[in-house]
Protein backbone atom coordinates (compact mmCIF):
# COMPACT_ATOMS: atom_id res chain seq x y z
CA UNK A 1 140.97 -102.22 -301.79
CA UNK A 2 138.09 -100.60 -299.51
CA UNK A 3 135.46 -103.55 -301.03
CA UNK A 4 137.99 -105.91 -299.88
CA UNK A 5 138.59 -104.22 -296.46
CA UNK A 6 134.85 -104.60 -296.36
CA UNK A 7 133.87 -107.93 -297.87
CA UNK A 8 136.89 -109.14 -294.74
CA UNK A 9 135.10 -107.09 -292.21
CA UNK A 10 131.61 -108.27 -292.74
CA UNK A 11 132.94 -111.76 -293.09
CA UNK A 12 134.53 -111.66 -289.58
CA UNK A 13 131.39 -109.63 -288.14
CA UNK A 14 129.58 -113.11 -289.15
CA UNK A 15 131.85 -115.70 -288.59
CA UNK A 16 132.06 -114.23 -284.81
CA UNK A 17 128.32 -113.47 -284.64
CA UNK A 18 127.92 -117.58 -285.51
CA UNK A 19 130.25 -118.35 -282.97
CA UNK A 20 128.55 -116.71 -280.77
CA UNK A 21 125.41 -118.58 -281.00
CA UNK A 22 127.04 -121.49 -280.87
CA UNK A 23 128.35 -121.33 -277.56
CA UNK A 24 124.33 -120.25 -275.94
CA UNK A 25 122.55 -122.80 -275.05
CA UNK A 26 119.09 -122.20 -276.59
CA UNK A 27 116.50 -121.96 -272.93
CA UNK A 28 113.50 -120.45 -275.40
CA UNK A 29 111.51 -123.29 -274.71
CA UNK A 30 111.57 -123.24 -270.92
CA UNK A 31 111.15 -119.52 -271.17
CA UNK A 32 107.91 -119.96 -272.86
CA UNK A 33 106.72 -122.24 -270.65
CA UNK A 34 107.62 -119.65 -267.50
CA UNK A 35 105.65 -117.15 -269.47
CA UNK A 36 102.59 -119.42 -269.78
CA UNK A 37 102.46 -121.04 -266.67
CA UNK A 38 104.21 -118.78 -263.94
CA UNK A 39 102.45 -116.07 -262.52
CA UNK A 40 103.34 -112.54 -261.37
CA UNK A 41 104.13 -114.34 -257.49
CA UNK A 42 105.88 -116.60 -258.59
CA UNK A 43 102.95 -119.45 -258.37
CA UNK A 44 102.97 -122.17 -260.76
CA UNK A 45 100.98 -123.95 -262.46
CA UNK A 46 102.39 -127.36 -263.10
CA UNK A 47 99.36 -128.75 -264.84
CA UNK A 48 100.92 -126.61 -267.70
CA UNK A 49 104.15 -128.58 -267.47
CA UNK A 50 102.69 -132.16 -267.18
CA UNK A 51 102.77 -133.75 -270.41
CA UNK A 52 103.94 -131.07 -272.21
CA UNK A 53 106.11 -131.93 -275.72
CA UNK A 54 108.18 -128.38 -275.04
CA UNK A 55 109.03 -129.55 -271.49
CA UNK A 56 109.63 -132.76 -272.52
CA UNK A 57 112.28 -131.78 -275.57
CA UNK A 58 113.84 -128.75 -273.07
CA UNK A 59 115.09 -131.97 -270.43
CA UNK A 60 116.01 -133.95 -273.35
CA UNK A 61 118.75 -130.83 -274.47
CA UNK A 62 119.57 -130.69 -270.39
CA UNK A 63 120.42 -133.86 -270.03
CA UNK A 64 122.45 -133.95 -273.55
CA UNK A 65 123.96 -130.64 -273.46
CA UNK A 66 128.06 -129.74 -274.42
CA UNK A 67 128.65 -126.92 -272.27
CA UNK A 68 131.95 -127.38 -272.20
CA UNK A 69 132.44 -123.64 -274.27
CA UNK A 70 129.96 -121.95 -272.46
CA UNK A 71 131.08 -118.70 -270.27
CA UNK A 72 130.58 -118.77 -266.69
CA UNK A 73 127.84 -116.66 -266.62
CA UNK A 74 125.96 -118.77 -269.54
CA UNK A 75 126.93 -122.41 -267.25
CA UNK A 76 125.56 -120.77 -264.45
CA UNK A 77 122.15 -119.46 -266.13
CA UNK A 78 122.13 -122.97 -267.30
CA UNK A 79 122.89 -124.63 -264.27
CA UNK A 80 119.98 -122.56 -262.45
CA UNK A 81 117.30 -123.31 -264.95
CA UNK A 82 118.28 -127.13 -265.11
CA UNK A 83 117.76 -126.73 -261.32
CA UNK A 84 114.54 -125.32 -261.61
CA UNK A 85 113.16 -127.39 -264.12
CA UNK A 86 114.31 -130.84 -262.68
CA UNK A 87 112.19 -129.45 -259.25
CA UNK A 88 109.30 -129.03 -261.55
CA UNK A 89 110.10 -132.69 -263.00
CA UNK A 90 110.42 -134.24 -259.32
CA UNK A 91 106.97 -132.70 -258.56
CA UNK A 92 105.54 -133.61 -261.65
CA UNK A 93 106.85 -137.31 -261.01
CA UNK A 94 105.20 -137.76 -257.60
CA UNK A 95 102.07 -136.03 -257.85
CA UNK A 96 99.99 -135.48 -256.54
CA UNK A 97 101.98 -133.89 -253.31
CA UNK A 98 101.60 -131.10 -251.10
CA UNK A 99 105.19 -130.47 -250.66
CA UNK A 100 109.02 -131.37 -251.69
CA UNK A 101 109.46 -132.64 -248.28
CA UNK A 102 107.21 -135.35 -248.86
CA UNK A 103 109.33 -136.98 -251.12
CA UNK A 104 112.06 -139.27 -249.69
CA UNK A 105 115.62 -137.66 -251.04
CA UNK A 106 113.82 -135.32 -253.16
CA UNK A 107 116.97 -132.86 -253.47
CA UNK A 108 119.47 -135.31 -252.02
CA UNK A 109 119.02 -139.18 -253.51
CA UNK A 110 116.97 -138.17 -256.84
CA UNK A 111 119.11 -138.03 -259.64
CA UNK A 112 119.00 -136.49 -263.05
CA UNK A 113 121.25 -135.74 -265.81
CA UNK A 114 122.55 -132.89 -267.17
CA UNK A 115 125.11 -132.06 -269.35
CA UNK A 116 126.34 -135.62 -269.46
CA UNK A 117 126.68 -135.77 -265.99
CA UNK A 118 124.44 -137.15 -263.50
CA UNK A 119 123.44 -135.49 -259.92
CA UNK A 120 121.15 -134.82 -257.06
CA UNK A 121 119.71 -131.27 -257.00
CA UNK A 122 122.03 -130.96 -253.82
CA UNK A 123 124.94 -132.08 -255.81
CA UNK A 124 123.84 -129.87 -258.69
CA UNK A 125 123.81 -126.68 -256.30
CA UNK A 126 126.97 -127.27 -254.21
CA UNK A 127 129.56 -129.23 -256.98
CA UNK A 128 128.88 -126.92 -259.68
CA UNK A 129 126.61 -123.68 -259.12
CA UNK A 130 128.55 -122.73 -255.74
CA UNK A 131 131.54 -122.90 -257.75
CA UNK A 132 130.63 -119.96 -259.80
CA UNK A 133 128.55 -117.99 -257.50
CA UNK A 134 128.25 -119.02 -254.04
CA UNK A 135 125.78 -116.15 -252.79
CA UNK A 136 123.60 -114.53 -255.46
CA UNK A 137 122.28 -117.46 -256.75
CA UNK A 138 120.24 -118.10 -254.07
CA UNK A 139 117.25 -115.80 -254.52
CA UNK A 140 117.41 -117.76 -258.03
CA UNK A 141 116.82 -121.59 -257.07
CA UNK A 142 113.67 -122.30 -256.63
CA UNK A 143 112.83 -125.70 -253.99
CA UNK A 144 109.04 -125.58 -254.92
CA UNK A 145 108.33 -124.30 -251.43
CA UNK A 146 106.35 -120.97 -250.45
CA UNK A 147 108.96 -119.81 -248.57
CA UNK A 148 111.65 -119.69 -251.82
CA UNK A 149 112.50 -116.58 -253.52
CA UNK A 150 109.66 -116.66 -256.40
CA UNK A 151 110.15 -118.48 -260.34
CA UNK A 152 110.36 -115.71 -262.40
CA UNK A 153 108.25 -115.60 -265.85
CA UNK A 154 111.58 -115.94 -267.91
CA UNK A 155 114.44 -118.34 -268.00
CA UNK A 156 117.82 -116.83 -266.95
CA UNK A 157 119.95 -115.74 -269.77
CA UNK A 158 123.84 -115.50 -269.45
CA UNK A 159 123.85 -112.19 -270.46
CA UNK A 160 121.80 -111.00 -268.06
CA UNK A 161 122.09 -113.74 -265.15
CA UNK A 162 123.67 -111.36 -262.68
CA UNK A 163 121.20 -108.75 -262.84
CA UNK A 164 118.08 -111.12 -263.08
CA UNK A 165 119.33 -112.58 -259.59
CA UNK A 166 120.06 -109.15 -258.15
CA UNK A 167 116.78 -108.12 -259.11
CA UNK A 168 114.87 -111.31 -257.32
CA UNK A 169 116.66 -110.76 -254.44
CA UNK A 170 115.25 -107.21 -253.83
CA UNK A 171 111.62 -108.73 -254.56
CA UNK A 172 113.06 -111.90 -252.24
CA UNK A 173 114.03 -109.33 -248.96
CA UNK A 174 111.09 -107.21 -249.59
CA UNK A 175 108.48 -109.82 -249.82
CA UNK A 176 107.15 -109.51 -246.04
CA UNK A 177 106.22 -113.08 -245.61
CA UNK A 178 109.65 -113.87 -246.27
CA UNK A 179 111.77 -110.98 -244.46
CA UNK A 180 110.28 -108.31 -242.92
CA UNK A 181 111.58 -105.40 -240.25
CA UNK A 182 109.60 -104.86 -237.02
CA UNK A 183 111.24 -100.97 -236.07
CA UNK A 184 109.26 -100.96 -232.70
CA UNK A 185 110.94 -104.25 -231.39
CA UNK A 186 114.00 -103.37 -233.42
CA UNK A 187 114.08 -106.68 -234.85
CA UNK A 188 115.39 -108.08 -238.49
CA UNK A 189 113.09 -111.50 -239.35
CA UNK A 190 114.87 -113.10 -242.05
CA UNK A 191 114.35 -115.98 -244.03
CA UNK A 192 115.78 -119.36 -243.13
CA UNK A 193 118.17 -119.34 -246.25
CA UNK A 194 119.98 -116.21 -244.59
CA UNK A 195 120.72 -118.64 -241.30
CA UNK A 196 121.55 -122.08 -243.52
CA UNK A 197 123.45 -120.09 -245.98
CA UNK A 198 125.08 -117.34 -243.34
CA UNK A 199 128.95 -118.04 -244.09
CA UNK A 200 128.53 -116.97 -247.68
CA UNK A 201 126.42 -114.09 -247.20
CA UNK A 202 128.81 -112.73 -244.10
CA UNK A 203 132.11 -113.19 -246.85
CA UNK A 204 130.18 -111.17 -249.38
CA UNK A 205 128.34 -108.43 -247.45
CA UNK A 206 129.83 -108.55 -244.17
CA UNK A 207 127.49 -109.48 -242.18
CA UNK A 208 123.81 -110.48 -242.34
CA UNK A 209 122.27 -106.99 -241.55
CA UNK A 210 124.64 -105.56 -244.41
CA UNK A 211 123.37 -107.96 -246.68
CA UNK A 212 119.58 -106.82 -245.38
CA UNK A 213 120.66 -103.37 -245.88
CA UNK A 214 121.94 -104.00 -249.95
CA UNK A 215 118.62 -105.43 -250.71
CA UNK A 216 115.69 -103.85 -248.78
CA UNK A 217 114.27 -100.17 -250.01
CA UNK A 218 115.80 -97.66 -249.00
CA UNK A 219 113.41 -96.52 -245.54
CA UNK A 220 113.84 -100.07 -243.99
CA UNK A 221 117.97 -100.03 -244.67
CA UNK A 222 118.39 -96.48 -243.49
CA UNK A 223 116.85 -97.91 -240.25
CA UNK A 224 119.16 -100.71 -240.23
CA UNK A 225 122.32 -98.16 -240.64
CA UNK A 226 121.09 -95.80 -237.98
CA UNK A 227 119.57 -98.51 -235.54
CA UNK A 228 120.73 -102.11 -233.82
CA UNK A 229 118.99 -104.86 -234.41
CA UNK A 230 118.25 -108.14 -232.66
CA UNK A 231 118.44 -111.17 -236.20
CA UNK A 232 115.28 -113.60 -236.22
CA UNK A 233 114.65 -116.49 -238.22
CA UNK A 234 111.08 -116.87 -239.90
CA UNK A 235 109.65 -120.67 -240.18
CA UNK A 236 110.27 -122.37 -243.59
CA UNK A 237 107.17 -122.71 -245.22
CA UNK A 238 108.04 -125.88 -247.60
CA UNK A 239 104.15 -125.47 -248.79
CA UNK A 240 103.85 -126.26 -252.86
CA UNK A 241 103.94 -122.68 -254.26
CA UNK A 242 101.61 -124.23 -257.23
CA UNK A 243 98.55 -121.80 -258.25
């Protein structure tokens, strides 16, 4: 009775464990490429991507991808690297550029597909990554300009997508040419994202100095708690962020 108590448990153990991998979407090949061709800033090198077989295959499964039993957290790792690797594929298509904003409709007219689906990178962001999380996610798309949070080395995983995008954003409000704190003047620069994207960071955090104060170390957000501050914007800087 016990070997057949067992043989039933071990059977279930791998029937769920196959389940499992079937509903992840396999992003090893745009990980590896990160690894390769991303550096510790965030710069990239998209000689590495030009041409390449692995890049080539990893759109291929985008564009043909059933994600239709994926979690919410796996469809929106998903949805952020598809993001980032169609900006990679618009740059790659009108090289040689020295920005995004040189292209006409580079996030709005462009289209691509993904998961059966086509979109703009706009419609991408707003019709289906807002949806599942409106705030976060931006320290995790990256527009190809010097100014974005930075590409990490890795693809975002659904098991982890939550604290990978935490994580960027304390790199994101701590990077200085990006956000910084000036305690003499007693004022917050923040980047541009905070003023386009202000509504959803208020609903989440409160207000804009709150959200400051949940992501910078811990000196600069004890003087935000103890201190008023006057909110500045810093200039975009839509500069390739290409090594």
């Amino acid at each position: 009775m016990k070997n057949i108590f067992s043989i039933i448990t071990a059977i279930f153990i791998f029937t769920s464990l196959i389940n499992a991998q079937q509903n992840k979407f396999d992003h090893s090949k745009f990980d590896a490429l990160l690894k390769a061709n991303v550096n510790e800033e965030g710069l990239v090198n998209y000689d590495g991507f030009k041409n390449n077989k692995q890049f080539a295959e990893y759109l291929h499964s985008i564009e043909n991808a059933d994600i239709s039993r994926l979690s919410d957290a796996d469809k929106l790792a998903f949805y952020i690297n598809a993001y980032n690797a169609m900006v990679i594929k618009n740059i790659l298509d009108h090289s040689p550029i020295k920005s995004s904003m040189d292209v006409d409709g580079f996030f709005d007219k462009i289209r691509f597909k993904f998961a059966g689906v086509e979109e703009t990178l706009n419609g991408l962001e707003y019709n289906y990554i807002f949806k599942i999380e409106p705030v976060l996610v931006h320290f995790g798309l990256v527009c190809s300009g010097m100014s974005c949070p930075i590409l990490l080395q890795k693809a975002y995983d659904g098991s982890s997508v939550y604290k990978q995008l935490e994580e960027n954003g304390r790199v994101f409000m701590n990077d200085k040419s990006k956000n910084k704190l000036d305690r003499e003047k007693k004022v917050l620069y923040l980047s541009e994202i905070f003023k386009w994207f202000k509504d959803n960071f208020v609903k989440k955090y409160g207000s804009l100095k709150n959200t400051a104060i949940h992501f910078m170390n811990d000196n600069d957000a004890k003087f935000l708690k103890e201190n008023d501050v006057t909110i500045k914007y810093m200039k975009y800087d839509w500069a390739l962020n290409k090594q």
